[in-house]
N, C-alpha and C. Protein backbone atom coordinates (compact mmCIF):
# COMPACT_ATOMS: atom_id res chain seq x y z
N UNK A 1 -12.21 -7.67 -13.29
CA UNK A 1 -12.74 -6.91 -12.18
C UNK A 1 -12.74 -5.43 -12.56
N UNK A 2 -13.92 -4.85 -12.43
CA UNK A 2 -13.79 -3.78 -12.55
C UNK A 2 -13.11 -2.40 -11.41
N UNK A 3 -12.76 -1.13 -11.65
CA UNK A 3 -11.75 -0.51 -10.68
C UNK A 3 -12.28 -0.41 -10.08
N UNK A 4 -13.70 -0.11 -9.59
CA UNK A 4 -14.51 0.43 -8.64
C UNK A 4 -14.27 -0.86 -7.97
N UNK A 5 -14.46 -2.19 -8.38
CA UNK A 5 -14.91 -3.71 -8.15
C UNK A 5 -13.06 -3.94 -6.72
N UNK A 6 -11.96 -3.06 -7.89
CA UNK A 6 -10.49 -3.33 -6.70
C UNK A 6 -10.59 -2.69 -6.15
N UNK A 7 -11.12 -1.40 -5.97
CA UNK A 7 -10.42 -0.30 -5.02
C UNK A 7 -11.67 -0.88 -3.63
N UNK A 8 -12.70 -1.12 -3.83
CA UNK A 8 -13.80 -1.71 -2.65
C UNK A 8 -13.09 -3.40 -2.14
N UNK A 9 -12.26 -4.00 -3.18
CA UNK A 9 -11.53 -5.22 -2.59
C UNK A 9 -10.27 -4.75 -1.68
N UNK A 10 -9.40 -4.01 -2.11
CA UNK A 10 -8.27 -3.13 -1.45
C UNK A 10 -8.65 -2.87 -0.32
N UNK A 11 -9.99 -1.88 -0.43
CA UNK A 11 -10.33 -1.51 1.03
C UNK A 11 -10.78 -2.72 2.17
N UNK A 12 -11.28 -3.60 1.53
CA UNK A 12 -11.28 -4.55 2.58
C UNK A 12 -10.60 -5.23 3.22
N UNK A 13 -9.49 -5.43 2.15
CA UNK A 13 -7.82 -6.38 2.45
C UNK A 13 -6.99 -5.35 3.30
N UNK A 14 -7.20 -4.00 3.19
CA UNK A 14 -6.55 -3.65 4.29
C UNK A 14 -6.47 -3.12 5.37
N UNK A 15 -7.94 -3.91 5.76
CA UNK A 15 -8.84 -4.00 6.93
C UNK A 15 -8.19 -5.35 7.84
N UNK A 16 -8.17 -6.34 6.95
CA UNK A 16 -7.92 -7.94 7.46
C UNK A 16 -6.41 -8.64 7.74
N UNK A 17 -6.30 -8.45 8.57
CA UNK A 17 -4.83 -8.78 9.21
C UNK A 17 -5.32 -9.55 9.92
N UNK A 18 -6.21 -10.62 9.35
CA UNK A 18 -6.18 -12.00 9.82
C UNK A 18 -6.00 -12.94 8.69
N UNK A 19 -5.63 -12.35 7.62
CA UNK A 19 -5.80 -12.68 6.36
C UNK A 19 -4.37 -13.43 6.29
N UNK A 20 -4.35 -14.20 5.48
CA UNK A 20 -2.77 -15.39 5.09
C UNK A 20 -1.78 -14.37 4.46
N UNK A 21 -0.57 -14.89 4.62
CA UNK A 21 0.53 -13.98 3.93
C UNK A 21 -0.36 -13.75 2.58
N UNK A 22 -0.45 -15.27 2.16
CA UNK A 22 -0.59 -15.04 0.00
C UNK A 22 -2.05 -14.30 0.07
N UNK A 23 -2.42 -13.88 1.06
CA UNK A 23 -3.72 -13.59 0.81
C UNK A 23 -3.28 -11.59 0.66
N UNK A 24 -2.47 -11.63 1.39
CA UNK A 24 -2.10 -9.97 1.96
C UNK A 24 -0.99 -9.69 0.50
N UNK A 25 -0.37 -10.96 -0.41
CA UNK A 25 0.68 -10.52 -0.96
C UNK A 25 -0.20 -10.24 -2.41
N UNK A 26 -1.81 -10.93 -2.27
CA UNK A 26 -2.37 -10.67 -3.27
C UNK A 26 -3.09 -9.07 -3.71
N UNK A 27 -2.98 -8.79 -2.26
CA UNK A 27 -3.33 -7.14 -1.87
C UNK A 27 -2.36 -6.41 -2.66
N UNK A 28 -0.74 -6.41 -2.08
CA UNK A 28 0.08 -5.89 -2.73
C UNK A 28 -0.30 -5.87 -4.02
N UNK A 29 -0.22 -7.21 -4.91
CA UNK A 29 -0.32 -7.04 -5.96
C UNK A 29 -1.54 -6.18 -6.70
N UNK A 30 -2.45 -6.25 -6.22
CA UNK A 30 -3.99 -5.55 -6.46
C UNK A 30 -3.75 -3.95 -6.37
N UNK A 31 -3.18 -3.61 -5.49
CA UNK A 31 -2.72 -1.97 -5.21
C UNK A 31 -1.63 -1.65 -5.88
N UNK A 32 -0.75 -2.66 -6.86
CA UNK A 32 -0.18 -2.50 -7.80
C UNK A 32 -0.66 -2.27 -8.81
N UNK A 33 -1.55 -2.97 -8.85
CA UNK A 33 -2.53 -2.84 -10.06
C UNK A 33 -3.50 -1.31 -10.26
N UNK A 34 -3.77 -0.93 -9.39
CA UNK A 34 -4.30 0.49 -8.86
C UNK A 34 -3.61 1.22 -9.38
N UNK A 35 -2.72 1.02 -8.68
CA UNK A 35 -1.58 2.09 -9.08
C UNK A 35 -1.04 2.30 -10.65
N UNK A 36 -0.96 1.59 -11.50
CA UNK A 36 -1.56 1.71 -12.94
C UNK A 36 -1.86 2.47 -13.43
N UNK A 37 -3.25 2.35 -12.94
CA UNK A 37 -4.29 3.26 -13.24
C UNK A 37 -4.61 4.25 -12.54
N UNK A 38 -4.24 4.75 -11.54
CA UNK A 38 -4.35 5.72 -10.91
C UNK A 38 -4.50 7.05 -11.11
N UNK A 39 -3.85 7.38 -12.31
CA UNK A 39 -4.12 9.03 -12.95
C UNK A 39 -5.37 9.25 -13.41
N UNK A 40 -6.07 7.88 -13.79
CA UNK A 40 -7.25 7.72 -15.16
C UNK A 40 -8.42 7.61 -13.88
N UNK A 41 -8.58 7.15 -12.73
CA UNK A 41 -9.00 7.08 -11.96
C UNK A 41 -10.04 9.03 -11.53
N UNK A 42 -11.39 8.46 -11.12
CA UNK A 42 -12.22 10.34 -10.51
C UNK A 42 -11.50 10.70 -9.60
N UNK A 43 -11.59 11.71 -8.70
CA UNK A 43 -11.10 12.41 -7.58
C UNK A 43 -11.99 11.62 -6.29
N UNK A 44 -12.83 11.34 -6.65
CA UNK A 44 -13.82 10.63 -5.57
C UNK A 44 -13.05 9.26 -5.39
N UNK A 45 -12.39 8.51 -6.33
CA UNK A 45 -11.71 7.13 -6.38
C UNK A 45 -10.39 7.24 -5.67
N UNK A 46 -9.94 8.11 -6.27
CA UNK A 46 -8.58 8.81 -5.66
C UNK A 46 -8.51 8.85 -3.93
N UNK A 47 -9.67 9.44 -3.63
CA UNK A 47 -9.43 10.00 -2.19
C UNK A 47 -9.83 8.77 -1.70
N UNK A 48 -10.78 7.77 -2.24
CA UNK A 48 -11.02 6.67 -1.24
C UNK A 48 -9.91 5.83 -1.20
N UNK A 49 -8.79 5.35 -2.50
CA UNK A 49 -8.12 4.74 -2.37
C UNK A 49 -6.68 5.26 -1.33
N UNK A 50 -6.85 6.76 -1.01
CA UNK A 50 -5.93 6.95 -0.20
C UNK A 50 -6.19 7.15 1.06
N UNK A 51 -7.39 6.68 1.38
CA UNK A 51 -8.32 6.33 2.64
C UNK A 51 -7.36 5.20 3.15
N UNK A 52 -7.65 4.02 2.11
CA UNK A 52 -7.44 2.73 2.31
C UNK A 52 -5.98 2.78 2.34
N UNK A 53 -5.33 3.45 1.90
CA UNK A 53 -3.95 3.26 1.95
C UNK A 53 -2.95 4.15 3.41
N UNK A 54 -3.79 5.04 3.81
CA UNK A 54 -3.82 5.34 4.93
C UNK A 54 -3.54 4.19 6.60
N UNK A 55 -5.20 3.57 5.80
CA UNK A 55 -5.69 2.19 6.71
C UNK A 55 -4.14 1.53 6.44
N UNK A 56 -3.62 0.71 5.59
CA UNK A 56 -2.56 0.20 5.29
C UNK A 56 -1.21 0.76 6.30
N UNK A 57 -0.61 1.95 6.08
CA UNK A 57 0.19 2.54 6.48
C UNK A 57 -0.10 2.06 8.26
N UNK A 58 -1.27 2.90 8.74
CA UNK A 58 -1.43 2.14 10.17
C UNK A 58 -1.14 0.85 10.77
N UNK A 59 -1.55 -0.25 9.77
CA UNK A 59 -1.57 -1.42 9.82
C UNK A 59 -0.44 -1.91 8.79
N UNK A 60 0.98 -1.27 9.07
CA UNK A 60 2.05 -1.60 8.20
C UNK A 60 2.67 -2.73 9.58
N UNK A 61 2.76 -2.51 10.61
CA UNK A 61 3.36 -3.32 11.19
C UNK A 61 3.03 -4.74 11.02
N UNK A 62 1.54 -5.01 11.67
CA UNK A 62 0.51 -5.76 11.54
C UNK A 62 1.14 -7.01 9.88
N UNK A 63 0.62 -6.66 9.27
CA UNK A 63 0.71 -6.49 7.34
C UNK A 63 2.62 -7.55 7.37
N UNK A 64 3.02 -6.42 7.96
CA UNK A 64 4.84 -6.88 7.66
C UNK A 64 4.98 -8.07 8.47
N UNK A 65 4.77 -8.08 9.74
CA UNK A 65 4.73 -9.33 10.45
C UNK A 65 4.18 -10.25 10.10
N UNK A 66 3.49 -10.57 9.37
CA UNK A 66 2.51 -11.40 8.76
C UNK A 66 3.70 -12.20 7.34
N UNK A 67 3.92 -10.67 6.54
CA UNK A 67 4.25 -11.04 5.22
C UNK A 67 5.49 -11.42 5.25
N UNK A 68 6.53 -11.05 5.96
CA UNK A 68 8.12 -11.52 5.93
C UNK A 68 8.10 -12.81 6.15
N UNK A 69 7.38 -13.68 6.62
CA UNK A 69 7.51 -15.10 6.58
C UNK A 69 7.68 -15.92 4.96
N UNK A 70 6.62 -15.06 3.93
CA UNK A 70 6.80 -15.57 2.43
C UNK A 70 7.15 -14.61 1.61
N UNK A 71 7.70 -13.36 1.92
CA UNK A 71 8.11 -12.38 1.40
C UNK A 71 9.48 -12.01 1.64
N UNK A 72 9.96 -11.78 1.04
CA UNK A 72 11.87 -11.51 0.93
C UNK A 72 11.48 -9.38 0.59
N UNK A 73 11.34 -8.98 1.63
CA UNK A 73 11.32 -7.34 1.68
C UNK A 73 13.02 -7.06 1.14
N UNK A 74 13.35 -7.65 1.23
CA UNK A 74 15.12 -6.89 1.42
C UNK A 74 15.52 -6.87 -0.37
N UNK A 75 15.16 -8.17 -0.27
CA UNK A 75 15.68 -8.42 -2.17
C UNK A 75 14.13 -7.81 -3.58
N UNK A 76 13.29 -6.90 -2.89
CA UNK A 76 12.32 -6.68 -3.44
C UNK A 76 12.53 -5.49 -4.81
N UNK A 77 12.23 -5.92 -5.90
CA UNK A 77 12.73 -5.29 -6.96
C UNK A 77 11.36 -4.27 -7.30
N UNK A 78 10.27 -3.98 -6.88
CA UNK A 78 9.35 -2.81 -7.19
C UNK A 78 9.97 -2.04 -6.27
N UNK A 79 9.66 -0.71 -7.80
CA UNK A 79 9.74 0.49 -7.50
C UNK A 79 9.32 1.35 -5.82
N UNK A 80 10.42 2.02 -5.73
CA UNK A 80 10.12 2.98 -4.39
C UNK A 80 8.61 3.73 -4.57
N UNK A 81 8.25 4.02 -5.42
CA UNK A 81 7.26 4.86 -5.30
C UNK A 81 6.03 3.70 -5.37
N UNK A 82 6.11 2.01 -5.26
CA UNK A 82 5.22 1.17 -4.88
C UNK A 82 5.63 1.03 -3.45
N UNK A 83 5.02 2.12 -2.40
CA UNK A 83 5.66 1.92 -0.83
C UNK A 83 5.40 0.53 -0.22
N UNK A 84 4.03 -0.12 -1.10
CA UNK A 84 3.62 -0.91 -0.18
C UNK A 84 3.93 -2.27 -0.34
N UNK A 85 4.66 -2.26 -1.00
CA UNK A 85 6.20 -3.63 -1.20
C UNK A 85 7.28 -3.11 -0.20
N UNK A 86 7.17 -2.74 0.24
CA UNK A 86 8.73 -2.10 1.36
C UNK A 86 7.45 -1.59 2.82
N UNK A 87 7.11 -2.62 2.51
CA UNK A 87 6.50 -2.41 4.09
C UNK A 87 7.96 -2.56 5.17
N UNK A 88 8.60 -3.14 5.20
CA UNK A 88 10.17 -2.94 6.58
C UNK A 88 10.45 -1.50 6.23
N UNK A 89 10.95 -0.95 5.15
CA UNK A 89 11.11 0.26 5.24
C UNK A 89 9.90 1.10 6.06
N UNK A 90 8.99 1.23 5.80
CA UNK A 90 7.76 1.82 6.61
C UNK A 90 7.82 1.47 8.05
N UNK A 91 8.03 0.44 7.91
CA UNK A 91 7.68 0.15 9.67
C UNK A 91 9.22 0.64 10.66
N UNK A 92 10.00 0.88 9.87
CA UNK A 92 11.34 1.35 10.11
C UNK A 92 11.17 2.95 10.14
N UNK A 93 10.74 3.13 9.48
CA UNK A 93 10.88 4.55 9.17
C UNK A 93 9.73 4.89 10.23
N UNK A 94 8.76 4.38 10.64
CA UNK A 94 7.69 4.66 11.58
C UNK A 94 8.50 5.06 12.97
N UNK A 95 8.86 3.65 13.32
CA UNK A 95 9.86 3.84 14.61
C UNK A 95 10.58 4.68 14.64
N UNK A 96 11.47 5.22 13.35
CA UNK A 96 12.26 6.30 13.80
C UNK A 96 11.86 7.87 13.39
N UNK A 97 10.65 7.68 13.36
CA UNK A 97 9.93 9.24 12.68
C UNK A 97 10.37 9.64 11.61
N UNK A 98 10.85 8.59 10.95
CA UNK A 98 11.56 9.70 9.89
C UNK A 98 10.71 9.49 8.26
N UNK A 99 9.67 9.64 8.17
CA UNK A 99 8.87 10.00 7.28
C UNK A 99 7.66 10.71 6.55
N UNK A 100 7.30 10.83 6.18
CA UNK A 100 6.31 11.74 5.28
C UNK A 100 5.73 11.56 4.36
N UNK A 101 4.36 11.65 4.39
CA UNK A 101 3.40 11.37 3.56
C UNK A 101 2.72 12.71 2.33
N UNK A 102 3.01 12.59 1.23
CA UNK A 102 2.63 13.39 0.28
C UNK A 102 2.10 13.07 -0.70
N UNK A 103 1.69 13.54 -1.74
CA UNK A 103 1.21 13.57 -2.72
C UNK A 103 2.46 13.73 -4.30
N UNK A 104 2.22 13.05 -5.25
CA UNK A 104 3.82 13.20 -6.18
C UNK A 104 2.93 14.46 -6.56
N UNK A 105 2.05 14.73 -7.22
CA UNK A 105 1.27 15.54 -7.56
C UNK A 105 -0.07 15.54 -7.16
N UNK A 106 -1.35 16.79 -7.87
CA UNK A 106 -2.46 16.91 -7.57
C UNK A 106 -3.08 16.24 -7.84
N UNK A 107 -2.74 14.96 -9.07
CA UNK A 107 -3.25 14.11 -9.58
C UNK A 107 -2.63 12.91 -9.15
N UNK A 108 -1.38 12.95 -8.87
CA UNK A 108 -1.58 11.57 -8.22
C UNK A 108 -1.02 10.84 -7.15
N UNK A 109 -0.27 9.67 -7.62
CA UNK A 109 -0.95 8.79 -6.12
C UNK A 109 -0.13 8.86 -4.93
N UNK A 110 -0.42 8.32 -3.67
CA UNK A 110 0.15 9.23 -2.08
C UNK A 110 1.52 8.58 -2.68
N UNK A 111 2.36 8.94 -1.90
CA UNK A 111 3.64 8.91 -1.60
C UNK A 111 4.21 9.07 -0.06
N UNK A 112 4.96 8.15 0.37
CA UNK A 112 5.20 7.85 1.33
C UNK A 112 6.67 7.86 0.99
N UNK A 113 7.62 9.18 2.15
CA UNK A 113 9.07 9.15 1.77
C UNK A 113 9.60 9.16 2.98
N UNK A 114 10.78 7.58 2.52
CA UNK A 114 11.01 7.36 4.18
C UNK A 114 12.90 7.95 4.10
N UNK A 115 13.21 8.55 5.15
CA UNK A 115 14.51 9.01 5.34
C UNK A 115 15.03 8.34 5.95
């Protein structure tokens, strides 16, 4: 698949929260995959994929309720700076305001830091 080919699949998967856990855990994995590549990625790719990851963040509750049925969030071994494996943290950190959305740098990818 080409990147243009994931980042237009991404955006759709995290539109669909009617979608099956393995269908949403295949997302994760796909925006893992993004994330990769993400430095090598245009500025035009960049901003759409943090469109979609935006969309995501909104629809973290949605997403988590869905995925904790075949997903073990607690014992999850990717990296903090893959937020969107720690969707409970997010949806935790939502409820209690205690987070923030940034950038690690100008180049790259969002960051989501939950306190």
């Amino acid at each position: 698949m080409s990147r243009q080919n994931d980042i237009d699949h991404y955006g759709m998967d995290v539109k669909d929260l009617d979608a099956s856990p393995f269908e949403m855990v295949e997302m994760l994995r796909l925006r893992s995959k993004i994330h990769s590549y993400f430095r090598e990625l245009t500025d035009e790719e960049k901003l759409e994929v943090n469109r979609y990851d935006l969309i995501l963040l909104s629809n973290a509750k949605g997403f988590y309720d869905k995925l904790k049925l075949i997903h073990d969030f607690q014992n999850s071994n990717k990296p903090e700076d893959e937020w969107w494996w720690h969707l409970h943290n997010v949806v935790r950190a939502f409820y209690k305001r205690s987070f923030s959305i940034s950038f690690a740098d100008p180049h790259g990818d969002l960051m989501v830091n939950m306190v």
